[in-house]
N, C-alpha and C. Protein backbone atom coordinates (compact mmCIF):
# COMPACT_ATOMS: atom_id res chain seq x y z
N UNK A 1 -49.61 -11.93 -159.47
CA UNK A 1 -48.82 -10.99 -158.72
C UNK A 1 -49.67 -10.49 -157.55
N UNK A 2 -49.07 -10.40 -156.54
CA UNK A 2 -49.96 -9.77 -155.26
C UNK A 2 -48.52 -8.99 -154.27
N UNK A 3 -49.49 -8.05 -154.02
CA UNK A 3 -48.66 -7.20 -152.94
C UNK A 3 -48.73 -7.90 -151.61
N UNK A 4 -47.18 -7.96 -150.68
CA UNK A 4 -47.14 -8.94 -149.77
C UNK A 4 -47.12 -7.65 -148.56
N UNK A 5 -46.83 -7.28 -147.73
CA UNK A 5 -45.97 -6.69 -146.60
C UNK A 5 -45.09 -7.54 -145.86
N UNK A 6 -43.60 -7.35 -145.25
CA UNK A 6 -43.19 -8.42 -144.98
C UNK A 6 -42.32 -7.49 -143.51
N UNK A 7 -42.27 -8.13 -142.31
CA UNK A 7 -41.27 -7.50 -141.40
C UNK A 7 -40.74 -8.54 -140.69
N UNK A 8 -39.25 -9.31 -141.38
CA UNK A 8 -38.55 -10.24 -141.19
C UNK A 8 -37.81 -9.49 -139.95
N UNK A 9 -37.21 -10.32 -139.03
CA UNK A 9 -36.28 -9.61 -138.22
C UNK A 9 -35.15 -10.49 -137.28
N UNK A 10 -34.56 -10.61 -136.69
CA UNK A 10 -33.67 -11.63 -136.26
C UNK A 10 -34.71 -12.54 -135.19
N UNK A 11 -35.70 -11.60 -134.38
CA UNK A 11 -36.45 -12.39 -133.55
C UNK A 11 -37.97 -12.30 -133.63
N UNK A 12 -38.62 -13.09 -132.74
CA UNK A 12 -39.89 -12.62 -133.28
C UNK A 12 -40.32 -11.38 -132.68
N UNK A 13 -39.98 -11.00 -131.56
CA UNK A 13 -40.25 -9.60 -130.53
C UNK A 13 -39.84 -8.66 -131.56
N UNK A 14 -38.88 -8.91 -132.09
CA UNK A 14 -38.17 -7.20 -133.06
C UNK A 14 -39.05 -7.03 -133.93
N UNK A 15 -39.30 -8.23 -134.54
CA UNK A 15 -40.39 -8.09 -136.10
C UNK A 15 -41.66 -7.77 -135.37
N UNK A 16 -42.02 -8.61 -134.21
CA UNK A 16 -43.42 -7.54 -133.98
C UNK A 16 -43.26 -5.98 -133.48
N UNK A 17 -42.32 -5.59 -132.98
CA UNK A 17 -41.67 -3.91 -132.48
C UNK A 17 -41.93 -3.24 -133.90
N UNK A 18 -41.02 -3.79 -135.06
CA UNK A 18 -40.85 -3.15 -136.08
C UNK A 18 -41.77 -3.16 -136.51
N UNK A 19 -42.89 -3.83 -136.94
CA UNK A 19 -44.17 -3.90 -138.01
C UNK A 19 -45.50 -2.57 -137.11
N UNK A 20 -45.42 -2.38 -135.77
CA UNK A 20 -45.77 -1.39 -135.40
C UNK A 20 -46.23 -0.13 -135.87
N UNK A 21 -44.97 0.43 -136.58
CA UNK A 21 -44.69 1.72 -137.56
C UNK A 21 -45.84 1.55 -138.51
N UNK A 22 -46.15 0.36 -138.92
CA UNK A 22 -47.19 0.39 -140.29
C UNK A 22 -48.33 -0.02 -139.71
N UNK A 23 -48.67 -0.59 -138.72
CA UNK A 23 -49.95 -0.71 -137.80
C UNK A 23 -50.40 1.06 -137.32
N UNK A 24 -49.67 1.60 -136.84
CA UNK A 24 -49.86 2.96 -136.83
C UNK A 24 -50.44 3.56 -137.69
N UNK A 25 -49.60 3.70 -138.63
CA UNK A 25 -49.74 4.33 -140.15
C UNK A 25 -51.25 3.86 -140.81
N UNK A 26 -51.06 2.41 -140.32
CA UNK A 26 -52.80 2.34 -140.99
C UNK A 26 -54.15 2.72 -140.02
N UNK A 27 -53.64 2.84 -139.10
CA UNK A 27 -54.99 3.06 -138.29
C UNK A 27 -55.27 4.25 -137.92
N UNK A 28 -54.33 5.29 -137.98
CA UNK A 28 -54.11 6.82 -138.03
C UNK A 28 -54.93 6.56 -139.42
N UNK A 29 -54.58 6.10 -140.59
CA UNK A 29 -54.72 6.79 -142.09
C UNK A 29 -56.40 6.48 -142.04
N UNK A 30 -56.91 5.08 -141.69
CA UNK A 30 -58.43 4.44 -141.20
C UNK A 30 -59.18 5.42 -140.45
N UNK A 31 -58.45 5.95 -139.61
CA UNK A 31 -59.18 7.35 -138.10
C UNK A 31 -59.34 8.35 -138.80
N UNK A 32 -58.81 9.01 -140.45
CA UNK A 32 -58.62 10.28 -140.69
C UNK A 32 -57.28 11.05 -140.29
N UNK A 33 -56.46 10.29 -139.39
CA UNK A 33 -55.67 11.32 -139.07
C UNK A 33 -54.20 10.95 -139.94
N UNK A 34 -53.70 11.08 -140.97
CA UNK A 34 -52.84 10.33 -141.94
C UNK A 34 -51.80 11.57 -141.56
N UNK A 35 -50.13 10.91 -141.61
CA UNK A 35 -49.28 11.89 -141.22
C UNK A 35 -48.05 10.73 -141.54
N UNK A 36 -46.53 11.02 -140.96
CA UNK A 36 -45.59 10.63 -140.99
C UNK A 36 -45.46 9.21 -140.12
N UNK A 37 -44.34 8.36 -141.12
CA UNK A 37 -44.49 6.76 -140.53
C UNK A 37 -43.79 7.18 -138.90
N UNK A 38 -44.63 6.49 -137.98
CA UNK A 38 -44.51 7.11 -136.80
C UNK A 38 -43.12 5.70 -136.03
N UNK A 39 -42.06 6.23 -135.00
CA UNK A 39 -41.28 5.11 -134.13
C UNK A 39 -42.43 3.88 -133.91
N UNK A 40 -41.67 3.04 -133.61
CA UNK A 40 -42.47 1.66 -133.19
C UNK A 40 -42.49 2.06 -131.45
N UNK A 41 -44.19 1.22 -131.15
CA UNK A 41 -44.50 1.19 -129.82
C UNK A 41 -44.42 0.24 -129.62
N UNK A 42 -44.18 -0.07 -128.19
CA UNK A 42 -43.78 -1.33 -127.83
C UNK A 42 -45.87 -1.65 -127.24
N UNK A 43 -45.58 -3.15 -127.13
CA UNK A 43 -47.26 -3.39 -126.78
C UNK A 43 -48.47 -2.49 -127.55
N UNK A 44 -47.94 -2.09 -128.68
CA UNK A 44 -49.42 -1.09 -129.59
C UNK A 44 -50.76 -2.06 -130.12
N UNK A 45 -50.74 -2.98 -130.15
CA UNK A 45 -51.67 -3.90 -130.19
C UNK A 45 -52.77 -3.80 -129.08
N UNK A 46 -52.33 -4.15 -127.83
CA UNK A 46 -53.07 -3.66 -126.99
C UNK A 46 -53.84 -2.28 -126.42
N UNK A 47 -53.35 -1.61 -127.06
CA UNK A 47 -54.15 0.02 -127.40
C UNK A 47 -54.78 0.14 -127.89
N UNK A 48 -55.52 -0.58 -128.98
CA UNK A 48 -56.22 -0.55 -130.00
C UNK A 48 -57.89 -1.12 -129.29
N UNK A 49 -58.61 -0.28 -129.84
CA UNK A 49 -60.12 -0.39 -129.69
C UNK A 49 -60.37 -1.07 -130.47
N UNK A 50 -61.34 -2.07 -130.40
CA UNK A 50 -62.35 -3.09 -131.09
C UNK A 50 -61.85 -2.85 -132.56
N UNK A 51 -62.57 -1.27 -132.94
CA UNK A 51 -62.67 -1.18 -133.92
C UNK A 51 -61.57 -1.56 -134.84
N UNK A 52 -60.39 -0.44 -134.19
CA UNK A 52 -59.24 -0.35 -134.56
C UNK A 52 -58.82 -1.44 -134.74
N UNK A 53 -58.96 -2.58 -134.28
CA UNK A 53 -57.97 -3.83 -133.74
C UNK A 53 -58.54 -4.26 -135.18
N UNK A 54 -59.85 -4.67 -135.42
CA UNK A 54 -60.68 -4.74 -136.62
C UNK A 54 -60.02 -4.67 -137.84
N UNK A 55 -60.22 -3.30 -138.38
CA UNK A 55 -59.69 -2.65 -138.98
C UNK A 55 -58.08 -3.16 -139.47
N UNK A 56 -57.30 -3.10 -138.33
CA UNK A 56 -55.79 -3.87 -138.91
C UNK A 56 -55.85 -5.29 -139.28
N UNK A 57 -56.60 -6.27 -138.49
CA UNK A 57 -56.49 -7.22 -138.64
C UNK A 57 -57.29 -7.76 -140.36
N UNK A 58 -57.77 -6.98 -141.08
CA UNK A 58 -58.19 -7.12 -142.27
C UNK A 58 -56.96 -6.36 -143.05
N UNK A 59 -56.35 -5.36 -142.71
CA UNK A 59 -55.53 -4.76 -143.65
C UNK A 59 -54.18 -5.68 -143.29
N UNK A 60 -53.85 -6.23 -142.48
CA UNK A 60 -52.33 -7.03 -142.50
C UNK A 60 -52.80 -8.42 -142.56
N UNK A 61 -54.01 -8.75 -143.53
CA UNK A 61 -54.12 -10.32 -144.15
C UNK A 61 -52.86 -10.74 -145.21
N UNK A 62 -52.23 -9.40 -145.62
CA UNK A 62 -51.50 -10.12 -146.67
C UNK A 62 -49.83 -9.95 -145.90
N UNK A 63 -49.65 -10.27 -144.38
CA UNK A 63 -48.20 -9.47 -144.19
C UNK A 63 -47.88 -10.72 -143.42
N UNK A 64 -46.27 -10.58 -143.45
CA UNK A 64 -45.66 -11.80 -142.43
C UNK A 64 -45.35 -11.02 -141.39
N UNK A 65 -44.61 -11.34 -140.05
CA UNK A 65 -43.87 -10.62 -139.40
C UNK A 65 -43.20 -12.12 -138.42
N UNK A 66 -41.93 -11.67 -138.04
CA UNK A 66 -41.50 -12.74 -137.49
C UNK A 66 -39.93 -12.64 -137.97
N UNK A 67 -39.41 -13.89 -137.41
CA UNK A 67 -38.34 -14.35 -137.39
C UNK A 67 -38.30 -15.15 -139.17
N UNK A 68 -36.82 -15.30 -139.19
CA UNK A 68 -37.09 -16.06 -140.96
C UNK A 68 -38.03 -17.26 -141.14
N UNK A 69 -38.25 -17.87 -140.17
CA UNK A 69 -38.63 -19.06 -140.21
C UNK A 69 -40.41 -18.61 -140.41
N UNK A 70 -40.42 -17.49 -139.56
CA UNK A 70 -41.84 -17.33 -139.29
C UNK A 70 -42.59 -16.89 -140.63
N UNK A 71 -41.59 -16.30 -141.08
CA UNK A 71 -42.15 -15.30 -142.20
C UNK A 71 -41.91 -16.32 -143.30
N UNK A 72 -41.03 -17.53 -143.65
CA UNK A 72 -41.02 -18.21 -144.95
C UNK A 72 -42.26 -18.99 -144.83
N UNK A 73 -42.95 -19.41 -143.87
CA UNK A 73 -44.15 -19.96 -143.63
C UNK A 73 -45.04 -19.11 -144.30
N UNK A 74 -45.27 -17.90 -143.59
CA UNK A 74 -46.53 -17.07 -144.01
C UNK A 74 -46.25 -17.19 -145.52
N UNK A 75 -45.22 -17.19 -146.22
CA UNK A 75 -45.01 -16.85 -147.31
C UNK A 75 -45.67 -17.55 -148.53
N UNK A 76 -44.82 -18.94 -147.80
CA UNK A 76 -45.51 -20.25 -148.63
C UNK A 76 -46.87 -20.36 -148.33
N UNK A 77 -47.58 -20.27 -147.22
CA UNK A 77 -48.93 -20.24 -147.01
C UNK A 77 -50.15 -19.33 -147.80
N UNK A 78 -49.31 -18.37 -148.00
CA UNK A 78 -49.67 -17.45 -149.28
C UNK A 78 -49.63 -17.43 -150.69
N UNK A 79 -48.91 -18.24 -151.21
CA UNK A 79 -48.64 -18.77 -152.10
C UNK A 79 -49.49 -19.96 -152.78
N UNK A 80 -49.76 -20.87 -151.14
CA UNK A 80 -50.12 -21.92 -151.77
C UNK A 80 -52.13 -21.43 -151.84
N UNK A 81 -52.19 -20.33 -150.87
CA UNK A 81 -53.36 -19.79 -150.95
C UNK A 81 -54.00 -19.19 -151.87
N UNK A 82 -53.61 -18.10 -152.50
CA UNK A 82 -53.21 -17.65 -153.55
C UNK A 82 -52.91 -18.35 -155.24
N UNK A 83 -52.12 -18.66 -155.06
CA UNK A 83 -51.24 -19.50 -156.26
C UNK A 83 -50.56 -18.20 -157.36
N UNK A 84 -50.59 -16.95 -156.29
CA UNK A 84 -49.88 -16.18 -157.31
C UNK A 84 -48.01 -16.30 -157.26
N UNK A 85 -47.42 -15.88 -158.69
CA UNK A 85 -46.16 -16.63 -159.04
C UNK A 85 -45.06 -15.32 -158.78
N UNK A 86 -45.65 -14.43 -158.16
CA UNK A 86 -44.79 -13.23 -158.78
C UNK A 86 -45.59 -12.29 -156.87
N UNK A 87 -44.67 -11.71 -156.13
CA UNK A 87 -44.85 -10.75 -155.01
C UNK A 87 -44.50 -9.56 -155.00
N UNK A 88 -44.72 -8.71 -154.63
CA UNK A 88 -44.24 -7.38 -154.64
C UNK A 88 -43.81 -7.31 -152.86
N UNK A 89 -42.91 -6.97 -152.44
CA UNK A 89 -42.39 -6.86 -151.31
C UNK A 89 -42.49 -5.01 -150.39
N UNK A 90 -43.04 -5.09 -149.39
CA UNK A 90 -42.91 -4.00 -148.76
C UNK A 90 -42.72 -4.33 -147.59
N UNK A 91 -41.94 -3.00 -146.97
CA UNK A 91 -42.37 -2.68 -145.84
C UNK A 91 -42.09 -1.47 -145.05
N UNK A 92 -42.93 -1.12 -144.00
CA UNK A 92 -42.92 0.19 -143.98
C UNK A 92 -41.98 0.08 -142.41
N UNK A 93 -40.95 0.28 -142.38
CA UNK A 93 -40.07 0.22 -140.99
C UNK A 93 -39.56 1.84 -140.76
N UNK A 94 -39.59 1.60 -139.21
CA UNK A 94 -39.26 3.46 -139.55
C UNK A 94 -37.69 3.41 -139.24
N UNK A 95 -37.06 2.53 -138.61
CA UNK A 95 -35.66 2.66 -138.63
C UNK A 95 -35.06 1.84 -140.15
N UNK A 96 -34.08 3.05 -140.41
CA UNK A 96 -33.55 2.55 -141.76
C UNK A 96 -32.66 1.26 -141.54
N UNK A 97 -31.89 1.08 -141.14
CA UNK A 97 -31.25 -0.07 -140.63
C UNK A 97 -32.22 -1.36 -140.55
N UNK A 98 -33.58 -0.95 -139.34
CA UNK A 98 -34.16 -2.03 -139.54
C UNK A 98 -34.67 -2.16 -140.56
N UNK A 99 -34.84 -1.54 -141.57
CA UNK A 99 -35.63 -1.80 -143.16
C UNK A 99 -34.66 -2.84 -144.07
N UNK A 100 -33.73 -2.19 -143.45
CA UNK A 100 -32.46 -3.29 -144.97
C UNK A 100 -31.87 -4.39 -144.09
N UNK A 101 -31.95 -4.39 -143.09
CA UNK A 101 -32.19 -6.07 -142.85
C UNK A 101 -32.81 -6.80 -142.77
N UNK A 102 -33.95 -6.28 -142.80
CA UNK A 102 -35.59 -6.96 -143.11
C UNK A 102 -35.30 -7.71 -144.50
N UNK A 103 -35.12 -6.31 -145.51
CA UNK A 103 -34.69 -6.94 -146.97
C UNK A 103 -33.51 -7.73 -147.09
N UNK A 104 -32.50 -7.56 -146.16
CA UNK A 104 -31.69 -8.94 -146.45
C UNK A 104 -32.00 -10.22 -145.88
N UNK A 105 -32.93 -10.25 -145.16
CA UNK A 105 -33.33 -11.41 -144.51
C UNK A 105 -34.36 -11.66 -145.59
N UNK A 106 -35.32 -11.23 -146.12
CA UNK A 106 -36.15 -11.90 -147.18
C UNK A 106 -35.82 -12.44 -148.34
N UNK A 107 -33.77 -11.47 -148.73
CA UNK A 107 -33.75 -12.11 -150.01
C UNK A 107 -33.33 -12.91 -149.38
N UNK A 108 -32.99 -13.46 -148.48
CA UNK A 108 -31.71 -14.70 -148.23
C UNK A 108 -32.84 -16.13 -148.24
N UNK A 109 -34.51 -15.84 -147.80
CA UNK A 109 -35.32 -16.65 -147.64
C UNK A 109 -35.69 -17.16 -149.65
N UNK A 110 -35.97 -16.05 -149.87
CA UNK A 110 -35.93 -16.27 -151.76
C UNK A 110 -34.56 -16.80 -152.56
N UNK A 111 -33.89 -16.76 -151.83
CA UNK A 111 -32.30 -17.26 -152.84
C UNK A 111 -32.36 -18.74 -152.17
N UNK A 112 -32.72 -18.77 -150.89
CA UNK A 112 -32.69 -20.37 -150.44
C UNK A 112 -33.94 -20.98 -151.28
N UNK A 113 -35.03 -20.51 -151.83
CA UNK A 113 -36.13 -21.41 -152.70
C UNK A 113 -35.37 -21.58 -154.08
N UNK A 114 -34.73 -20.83 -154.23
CA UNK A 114 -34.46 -21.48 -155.80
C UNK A 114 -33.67 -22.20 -156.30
């Protein structure tokens, strides 16, 4: 079993907009300054200092983001990396809407494997 993060979205621009909120969240929580899942920034990647940039890029080793296609890749790539049989699914989106289509786009990627 392993904890995944996942921010499926119709395109790949939305899923990187949306996964934002939790890039925030971790690098605020990394800085000391921990608070509420913050709107998505557009271009927040590029804001980020060395460190910071650092810092996320070790904490979102285990996350997809993308379009379905993008994210059933990361998935299986994880899997086959891994070899664990069992995921725990998150994600931290700050629009509710975009959260439950995230989750309907992931189950629709899991109902097509089986």
């Amino acid at each position: 079993m392993a904890f995944f993060y996942m921010f499926p979205a119709a395109t790949e621009k939305e899923a990187q907009l949306i996964a934002t909120s939790m890039q925030q969240a971790f690098v605020n929580l990394r800085s000391g300054r921990p608070g509420r899942l913050q709107p998505p920034v557009q271009d927040y990647l590029s804001r980020l200092s060395p460190g910071e940039a650092a810092v996320l890029e070790q904490v979102m080793a285990c996350t997809a983001i993308g379009s379905s296609g993008t994210v059933r890749q990361a998935i299986e790539g994880f899997i086959a990396r891994t070899g664990v049989d069992e995921l725990i699914i998150a994600s931290q989106i700050f629009d509710h809407r975009s959260r439950l289509r995230s989750y309907e786009i992931t189950a629709s990627l899991f109902a097509e494997t089986e």
